[in-house]
C-alpha atoms as a PDB file:
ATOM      1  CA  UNK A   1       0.000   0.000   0.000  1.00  0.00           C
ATOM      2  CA  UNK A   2       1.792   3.545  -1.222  1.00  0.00           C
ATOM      3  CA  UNK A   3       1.220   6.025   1.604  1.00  0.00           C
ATOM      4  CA  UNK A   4       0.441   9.782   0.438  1.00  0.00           C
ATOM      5  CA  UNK A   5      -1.032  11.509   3.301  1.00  0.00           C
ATOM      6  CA  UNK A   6      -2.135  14.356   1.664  1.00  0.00           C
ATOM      7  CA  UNK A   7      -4.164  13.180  -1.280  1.00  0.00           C
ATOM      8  CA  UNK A   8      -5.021   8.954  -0.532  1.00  0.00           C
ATOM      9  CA  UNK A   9      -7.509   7.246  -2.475  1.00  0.00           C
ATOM     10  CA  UNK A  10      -9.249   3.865  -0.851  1.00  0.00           C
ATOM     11  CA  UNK A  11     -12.150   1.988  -2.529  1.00  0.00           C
ATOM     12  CA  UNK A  12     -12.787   5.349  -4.774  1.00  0.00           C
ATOM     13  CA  UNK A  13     -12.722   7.967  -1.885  1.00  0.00           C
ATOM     14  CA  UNK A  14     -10.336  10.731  -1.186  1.00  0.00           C
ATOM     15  CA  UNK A  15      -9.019  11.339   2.665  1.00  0.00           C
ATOM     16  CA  UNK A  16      -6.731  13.577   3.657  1.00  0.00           C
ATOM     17  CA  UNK A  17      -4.953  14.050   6.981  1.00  0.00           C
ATOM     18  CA  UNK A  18      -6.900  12.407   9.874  1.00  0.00           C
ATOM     19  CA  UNK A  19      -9.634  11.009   7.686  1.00  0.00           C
ATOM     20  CA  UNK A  20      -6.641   8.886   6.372  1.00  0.00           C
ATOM     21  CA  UNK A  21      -5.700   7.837   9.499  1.00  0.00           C
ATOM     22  CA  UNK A  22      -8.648   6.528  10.353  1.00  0.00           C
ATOM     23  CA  UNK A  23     -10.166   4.826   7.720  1.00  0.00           C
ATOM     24  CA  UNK A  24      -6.245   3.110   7.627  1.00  0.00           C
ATOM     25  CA  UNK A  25      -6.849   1.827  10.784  1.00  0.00           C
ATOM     26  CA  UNK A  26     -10.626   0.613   9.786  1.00  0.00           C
ATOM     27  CA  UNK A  27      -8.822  -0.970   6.995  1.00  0.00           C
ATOM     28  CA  UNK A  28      -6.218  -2.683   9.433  1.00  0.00           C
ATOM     29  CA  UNK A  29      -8.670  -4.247  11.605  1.00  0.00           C
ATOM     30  CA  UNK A  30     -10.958  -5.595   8.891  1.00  0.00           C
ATOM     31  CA  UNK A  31      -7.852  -7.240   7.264  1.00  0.00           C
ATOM     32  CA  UNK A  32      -7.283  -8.779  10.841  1.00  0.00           C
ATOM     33  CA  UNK A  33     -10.470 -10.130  10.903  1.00  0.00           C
ATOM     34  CA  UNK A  34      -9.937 -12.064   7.542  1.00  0.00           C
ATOM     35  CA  UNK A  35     -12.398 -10.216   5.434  1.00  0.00           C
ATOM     36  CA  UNK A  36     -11.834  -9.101   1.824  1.00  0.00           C
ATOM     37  CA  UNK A  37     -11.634  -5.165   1.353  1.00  0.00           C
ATOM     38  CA  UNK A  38     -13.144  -4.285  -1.930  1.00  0.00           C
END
């Protein structure tokens, strides 16, 4: 995963700053939990 704080695309949505930070960590924890991120 390329990391580009200030302009980061995931599943077709743009975050920047803390919104990046957080859906990052959403991401983390779903990937712990086995499920498929599409």
């Amino acid at each position: 995963m390329q990391k580009n704080i200030s302009n980061h695309t995931i599943a077709g949505k743009k975050y920047k700053g803390s919104d990046l930070q957080r859906e990052l960590l959403i991401v983390r924890l779903i990937s712990q939990d086995g499920r498929e991120i599409k």
